[in-house]
N, C-alpha and C. Protein backbone atom coordinates (compact mmCIF):
# COMPACT_ATOMS: atom_id res chain seq x y z
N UNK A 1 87.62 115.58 70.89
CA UNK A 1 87.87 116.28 72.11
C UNK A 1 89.12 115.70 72.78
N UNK A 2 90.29 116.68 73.51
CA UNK A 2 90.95 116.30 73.56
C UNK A 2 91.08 116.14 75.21
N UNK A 3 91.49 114.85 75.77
CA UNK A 3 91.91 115.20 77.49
C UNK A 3 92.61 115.90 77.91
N UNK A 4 92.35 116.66 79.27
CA UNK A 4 93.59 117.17 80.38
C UNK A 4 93.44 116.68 81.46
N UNK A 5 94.29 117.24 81.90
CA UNK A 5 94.56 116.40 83.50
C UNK A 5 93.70 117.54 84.40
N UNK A 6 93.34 116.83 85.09
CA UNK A 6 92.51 117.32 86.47
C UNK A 6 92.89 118.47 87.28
N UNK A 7 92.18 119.64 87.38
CA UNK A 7 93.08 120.55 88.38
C UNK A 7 93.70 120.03 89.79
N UNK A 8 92.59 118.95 90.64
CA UNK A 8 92.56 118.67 91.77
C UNK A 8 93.44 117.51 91.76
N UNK A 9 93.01 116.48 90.94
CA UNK A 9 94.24 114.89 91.01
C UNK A 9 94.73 114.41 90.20
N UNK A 10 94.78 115.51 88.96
CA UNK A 10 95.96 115.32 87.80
C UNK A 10 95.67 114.20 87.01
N UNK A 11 94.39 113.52 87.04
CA UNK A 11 93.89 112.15 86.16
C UNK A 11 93.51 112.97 84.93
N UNK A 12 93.29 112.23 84.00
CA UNK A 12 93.07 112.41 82.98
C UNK A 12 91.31 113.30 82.94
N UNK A 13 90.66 113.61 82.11
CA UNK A 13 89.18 114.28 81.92
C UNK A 13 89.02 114.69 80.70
N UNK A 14 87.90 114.31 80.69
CA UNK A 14 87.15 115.22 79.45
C UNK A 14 86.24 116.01 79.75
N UNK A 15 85.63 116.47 80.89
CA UNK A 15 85.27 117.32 81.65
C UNK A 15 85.88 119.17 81.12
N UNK A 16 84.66 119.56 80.57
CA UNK A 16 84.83 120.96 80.21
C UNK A 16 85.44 121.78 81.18
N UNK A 17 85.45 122.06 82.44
CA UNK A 17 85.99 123.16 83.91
C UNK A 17 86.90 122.13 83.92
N UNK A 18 87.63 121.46 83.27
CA UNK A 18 88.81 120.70 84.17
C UNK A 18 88.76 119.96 85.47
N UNK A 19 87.60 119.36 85.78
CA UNK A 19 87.75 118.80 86.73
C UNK A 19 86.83 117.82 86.51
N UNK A 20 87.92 116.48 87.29
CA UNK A 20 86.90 115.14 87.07
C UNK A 20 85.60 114.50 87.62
N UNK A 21 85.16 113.92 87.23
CA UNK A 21 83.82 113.60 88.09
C UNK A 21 84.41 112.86 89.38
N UNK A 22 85.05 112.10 89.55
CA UNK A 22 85.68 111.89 90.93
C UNK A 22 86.13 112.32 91.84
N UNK A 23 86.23 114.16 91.61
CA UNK A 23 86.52 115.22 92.01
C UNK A 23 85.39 115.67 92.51
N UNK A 24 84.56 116.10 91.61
CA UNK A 24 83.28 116.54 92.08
C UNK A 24 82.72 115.94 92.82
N UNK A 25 82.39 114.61 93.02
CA UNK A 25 81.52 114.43 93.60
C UNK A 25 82.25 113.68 95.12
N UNK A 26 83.94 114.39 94.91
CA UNK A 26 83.95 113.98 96.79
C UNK A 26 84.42 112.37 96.55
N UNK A 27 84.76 111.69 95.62
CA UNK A 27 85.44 110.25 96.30
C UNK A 27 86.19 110.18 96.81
N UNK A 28 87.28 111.06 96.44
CA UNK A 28 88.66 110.46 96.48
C UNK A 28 88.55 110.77 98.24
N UNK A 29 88.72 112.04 98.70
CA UNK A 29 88.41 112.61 99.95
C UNK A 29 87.32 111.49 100.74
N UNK A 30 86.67 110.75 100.39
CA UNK A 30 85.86 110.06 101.12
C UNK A 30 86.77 108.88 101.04
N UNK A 31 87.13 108.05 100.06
CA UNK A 31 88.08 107.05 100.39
C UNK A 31 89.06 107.12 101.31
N UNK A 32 90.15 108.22 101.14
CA UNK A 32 90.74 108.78 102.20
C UNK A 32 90.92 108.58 103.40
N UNK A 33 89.50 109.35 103.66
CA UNK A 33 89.20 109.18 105.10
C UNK A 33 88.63 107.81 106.14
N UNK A 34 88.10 107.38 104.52
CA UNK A 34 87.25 105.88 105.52
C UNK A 34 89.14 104.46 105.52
N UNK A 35 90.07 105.25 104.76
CA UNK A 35 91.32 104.54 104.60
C UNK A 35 92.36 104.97 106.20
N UNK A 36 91.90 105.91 106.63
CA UNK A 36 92.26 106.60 108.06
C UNK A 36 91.62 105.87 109.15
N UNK A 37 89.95 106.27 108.59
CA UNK A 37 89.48 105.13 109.92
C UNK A 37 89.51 103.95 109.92
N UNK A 38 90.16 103.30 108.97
CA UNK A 38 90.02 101.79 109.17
C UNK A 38 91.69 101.78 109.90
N UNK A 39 92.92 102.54 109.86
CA UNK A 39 93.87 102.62 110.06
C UNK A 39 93.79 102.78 111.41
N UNK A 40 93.06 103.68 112.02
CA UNK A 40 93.05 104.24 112.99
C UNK A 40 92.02 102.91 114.17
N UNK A 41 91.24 102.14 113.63
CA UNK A 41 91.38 101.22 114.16
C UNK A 41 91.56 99.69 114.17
N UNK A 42 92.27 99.36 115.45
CA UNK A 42 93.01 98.61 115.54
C UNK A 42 92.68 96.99 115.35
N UNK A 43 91.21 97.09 115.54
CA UNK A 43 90.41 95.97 115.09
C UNK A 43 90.45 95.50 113.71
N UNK A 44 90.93 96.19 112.66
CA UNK A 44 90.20 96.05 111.50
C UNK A 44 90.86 94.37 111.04
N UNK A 45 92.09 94.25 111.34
CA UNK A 45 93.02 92.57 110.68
C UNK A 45 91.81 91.68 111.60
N UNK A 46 91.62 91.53 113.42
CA UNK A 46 90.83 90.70 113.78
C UNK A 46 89.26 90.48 113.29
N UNK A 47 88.63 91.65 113.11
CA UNK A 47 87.84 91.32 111.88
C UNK A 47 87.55 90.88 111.07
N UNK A 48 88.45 90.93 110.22
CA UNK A 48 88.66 90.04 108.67
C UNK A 48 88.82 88.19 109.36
N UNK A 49 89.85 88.11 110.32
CA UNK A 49 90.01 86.88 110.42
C UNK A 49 89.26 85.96 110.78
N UNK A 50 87.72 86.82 112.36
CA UNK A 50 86.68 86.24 112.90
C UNK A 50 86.17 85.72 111.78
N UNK A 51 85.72 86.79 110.66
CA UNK A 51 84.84 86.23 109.52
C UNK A 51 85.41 85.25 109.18
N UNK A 52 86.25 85.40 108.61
CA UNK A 52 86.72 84.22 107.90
C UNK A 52 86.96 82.79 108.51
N UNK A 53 86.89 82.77 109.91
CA UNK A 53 87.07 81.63 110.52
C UNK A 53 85.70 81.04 110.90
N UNK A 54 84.64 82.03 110.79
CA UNK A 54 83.16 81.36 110.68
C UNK A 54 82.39 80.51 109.61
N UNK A 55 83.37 80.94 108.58
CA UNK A 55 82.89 80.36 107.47
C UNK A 55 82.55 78.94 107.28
């Protein structure tokens, strides 16, 4: 069986309809967005650092 690329993100598949399971089931679009809200707030560097300074 041979691969094609993805209708939606052009990765590779072996997926019969052309489309990848990372497609289907909504990751990429969910990474995305949780990559927005961590952008969107402003806390996220002081976060990382509290932890790490509790250690």
């Amino acid at each position: 069986m041979k691969a094609q690329k993805c209708k939606q993100c052009k990765n590779e598949t072996f997926q019969k309809d052309g489309i990848c399971v990372i497609c289907k089931i909504g990751i990429t679009p969910i990474y995305t967005e949780l990559i927005d809200l961590l952008k969107q707030d402003g806390k996220w560097d002081s976060r990382i650092q509290k932890t790490a300074e509790n250690r």
